[in-house]
PDB file of N, CA and C in Angstrom:
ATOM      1  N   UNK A   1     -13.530  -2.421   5.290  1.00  0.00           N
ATOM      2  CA  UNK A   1     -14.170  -1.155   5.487  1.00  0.00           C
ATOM      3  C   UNK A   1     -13.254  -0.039   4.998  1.00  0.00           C
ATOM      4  N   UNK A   2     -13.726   1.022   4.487  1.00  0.00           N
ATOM      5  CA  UNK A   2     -12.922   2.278   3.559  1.00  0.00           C
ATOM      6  C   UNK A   2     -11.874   2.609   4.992  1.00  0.00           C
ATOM      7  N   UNK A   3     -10.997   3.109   4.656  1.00  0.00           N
ATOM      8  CA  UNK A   3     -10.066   3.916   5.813  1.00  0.00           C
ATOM      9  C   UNK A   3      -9.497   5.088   5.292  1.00  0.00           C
ATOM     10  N   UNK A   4      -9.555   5.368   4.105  1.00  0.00           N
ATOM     11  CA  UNK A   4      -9.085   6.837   3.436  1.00  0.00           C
ATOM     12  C   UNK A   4      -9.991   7.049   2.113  1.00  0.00           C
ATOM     13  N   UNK A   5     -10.311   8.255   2.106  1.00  0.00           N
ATOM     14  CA  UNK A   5     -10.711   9.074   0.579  1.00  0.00           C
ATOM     15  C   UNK A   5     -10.207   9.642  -0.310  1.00  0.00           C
ATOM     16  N   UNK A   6     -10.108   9.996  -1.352  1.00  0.00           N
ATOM     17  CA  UNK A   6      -9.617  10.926  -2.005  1.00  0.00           C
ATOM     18  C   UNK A   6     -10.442  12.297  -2.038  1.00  0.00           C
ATOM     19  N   UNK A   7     -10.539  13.166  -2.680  1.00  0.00           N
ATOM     20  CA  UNK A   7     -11.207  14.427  -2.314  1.00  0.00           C
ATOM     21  C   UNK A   7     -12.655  14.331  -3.744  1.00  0.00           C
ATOM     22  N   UNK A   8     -12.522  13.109  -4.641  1.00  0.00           N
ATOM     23  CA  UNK A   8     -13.464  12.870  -5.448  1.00  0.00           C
ATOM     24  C   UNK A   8     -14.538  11.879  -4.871  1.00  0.00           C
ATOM     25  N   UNK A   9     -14.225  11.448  -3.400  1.00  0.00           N
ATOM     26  CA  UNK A   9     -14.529  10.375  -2.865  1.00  0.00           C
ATOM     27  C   UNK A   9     -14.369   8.672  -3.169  1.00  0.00           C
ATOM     28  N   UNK A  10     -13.695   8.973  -3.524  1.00  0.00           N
ATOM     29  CA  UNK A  10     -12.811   7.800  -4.187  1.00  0.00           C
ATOM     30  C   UNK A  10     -12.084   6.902  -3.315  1.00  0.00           C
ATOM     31  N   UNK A  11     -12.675   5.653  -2.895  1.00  0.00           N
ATOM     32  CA  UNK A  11     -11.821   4.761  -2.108  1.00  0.00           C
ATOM     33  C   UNK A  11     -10.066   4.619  -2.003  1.00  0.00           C
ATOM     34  N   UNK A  12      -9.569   4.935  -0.484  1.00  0.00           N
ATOM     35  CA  UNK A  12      -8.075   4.736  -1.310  1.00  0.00           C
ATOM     36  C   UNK A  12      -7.261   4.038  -0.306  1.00  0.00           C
ATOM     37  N   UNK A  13      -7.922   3.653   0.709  1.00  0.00           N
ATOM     38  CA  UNK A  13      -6.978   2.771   1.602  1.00  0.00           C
ATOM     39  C   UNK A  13      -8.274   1.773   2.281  1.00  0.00           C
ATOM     40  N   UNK A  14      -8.535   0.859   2.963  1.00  0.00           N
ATOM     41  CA  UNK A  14      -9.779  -0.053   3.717  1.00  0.00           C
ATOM     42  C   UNK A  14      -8.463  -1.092   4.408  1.00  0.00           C
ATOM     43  N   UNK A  15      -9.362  -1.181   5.256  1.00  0.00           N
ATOM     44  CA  UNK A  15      -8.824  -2.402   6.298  1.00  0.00           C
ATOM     45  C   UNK A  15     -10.123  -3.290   7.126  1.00  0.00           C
ATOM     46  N   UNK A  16      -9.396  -4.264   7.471  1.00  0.00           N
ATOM     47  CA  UNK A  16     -10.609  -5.030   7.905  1.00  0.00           C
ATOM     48  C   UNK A  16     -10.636  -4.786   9.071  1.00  0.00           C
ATOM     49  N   UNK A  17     -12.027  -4.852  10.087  1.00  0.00           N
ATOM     50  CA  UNK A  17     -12.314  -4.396  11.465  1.00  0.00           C
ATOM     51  C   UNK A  17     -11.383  -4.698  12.283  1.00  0.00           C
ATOM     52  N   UNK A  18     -10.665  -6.015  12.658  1.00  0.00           N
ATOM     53  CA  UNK A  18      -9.393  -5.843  13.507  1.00  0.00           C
ATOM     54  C   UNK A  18      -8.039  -5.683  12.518  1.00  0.00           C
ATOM     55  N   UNK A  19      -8.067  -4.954  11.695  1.00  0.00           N
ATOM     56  CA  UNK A  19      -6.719  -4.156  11.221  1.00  0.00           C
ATOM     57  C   UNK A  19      -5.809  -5.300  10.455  1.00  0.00           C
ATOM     58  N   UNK A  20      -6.009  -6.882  10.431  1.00  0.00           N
ATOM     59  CA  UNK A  20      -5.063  -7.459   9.927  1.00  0.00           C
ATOM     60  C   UNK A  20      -5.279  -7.739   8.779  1.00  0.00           C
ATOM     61  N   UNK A  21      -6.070  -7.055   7.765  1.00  0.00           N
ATOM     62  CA  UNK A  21      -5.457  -7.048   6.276  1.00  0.00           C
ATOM     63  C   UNK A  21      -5.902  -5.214   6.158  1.00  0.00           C
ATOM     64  N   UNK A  22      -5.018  -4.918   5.248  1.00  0.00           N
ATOM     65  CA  UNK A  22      -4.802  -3.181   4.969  1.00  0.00           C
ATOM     66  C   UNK A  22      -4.823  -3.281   3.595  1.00  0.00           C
ATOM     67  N   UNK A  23      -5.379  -2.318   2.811  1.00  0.00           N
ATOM     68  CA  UNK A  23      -4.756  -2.089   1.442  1.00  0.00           C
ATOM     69  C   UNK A  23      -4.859  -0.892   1.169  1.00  0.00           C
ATOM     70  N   UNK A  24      -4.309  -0.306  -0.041  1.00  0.00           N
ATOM     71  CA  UNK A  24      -3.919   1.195   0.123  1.00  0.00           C
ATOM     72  C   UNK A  24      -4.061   1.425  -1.670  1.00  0.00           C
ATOM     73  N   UNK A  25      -3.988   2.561  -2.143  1.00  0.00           N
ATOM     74  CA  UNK A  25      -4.147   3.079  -3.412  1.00  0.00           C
ATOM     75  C   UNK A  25      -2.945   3.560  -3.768  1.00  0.00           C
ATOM     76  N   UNK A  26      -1.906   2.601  -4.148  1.00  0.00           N
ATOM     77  CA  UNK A  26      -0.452   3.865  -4.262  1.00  0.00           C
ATOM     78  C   UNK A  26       0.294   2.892  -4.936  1.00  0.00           C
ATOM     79  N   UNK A  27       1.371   3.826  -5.877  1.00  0.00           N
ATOM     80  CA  UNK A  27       2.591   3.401  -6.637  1.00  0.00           C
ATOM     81  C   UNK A  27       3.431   3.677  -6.759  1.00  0.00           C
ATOM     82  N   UNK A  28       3.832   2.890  -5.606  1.00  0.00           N
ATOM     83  CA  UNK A  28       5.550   3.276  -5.650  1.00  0.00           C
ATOM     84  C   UNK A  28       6.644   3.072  -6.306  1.00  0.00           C
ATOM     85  N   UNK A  29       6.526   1.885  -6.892  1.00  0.00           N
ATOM     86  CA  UNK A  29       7.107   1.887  -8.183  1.00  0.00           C
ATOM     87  C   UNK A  29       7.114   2.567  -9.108  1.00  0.00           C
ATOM     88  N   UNK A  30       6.413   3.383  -9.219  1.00  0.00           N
ATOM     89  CA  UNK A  30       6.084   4.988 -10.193  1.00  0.00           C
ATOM     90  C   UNK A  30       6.905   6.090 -10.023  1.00  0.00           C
ATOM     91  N   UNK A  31       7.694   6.176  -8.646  1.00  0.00           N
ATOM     92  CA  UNK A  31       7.874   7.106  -7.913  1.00  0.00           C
ATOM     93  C   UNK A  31       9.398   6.748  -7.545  1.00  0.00           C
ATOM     94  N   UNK A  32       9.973   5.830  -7.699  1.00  0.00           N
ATOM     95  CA  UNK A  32      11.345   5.624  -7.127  1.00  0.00           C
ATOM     96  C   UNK A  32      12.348   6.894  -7.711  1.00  0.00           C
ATOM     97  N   UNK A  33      12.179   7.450  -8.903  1.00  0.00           N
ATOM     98  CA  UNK A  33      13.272   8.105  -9.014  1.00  0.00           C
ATOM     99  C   UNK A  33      13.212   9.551  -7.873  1.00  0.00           C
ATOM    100  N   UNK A  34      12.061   9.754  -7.768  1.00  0.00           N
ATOM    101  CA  UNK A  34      11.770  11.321  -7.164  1.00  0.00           C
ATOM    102  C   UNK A  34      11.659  11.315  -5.775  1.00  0.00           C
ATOM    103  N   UNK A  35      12.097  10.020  -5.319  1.00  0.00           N
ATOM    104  CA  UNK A  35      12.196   9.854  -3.469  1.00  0.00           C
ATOM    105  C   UNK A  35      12.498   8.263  -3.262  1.00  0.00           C
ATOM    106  N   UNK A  36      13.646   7.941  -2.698  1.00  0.00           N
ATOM    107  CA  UNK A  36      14.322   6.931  -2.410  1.00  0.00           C
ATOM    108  C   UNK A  36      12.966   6.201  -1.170  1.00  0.00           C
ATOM    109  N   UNK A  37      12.358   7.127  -0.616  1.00  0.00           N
ATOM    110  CA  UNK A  37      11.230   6.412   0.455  1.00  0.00           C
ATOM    111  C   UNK A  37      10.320   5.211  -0.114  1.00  0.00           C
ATOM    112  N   UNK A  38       9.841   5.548  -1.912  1.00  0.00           N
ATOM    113  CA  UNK A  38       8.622   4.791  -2.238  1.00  0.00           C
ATOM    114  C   UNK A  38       9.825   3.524  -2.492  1.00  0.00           C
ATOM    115  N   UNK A  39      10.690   3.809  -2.750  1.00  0.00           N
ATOM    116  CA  UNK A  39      11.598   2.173  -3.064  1.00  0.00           C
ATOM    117  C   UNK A  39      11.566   0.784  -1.905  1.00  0.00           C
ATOM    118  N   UNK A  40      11.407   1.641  -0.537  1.00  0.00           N
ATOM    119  CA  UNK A  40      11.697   0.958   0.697  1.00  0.00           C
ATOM    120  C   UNK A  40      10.105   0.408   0.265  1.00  0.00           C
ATOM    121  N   UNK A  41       9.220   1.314   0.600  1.00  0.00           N
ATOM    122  CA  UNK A  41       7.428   0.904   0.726  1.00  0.00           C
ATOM    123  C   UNK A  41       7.368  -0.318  -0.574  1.00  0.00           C
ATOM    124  N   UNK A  42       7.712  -0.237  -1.577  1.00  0.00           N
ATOM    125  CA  UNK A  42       7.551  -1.364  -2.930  1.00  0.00           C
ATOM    126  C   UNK A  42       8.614  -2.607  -2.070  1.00  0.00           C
ATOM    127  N   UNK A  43       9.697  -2.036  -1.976  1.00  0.00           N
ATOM    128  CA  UNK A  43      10.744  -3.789  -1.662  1.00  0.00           C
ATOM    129  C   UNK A  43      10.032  -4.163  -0.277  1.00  0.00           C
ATOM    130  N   UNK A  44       9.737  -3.576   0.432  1.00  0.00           N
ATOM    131  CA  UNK A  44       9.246  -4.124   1.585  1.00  0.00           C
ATOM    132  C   UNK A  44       7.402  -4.657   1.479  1.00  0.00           C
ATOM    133  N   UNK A  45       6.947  -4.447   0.339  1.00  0.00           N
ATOM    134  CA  UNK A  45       5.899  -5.190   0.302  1.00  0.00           C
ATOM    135  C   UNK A  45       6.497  -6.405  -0.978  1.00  0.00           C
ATOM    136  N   UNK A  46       7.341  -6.208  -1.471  1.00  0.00           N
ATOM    137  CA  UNK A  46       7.502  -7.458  -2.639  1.00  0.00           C
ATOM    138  C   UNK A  46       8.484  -8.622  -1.238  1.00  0.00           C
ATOM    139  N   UNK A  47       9.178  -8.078  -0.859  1.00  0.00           N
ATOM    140  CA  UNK A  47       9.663  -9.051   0.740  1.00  0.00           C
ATOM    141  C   UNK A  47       8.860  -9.990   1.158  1.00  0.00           C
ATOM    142  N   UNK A  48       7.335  -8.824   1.849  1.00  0.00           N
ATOM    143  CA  UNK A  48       6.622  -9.664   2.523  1.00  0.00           C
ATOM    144  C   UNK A  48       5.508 -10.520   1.821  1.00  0.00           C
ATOM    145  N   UNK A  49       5.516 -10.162   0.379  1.00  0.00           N
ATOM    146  CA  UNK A  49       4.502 -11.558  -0.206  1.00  0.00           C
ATOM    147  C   UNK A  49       5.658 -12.749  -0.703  1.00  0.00           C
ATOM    148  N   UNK A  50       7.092 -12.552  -0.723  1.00  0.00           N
ATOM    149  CA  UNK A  50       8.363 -13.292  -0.831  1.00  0.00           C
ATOM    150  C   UNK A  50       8.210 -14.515   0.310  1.00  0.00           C
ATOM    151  N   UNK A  51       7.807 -13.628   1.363  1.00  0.00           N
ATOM    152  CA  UNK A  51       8.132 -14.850   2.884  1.00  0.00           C
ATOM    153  C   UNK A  51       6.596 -15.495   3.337  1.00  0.00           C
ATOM    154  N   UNK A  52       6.115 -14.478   2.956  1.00  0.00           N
ATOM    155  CA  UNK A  52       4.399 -15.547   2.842  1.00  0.00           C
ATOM    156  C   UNK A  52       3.374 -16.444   1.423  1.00  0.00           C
ATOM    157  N   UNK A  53       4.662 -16.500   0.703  1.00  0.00           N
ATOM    158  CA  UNK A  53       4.089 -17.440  -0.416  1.00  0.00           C
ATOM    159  C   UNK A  53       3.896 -18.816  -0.029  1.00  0.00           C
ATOM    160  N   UNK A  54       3.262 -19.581  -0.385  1.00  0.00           N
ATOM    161  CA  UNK A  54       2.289 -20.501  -0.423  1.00  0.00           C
ATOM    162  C   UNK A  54       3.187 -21.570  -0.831  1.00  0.00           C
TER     163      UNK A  54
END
């Protein structure tokens, strides 16, 4: 189900009814030089598909 818009109405975040899958519209990898924050948000999602691979 949608959980955020953009102002074009543009899907940009959904999660499923009890919250355990999320996804979001963003690139942080785009962004590392201009704020050390999006570096944490990218390594900490490349981490957690690291420890839940198959």
């Amino acid at each position: 189900m949608p959980a955020a818009y953009a102002s074009d109405g543009t899907i940009e975040a959904f999660q499923t009814e009890d919250a355990s899958v999320r996804g979001v519209q963003y690139h942080p990898e785009m962004m590392f030089d201009h704020d050390a924050t999006h570096l944490k948000v990218f390594q900490d999602f490349v981490d957690y598909v690291a420890e839940h691979k198959n």
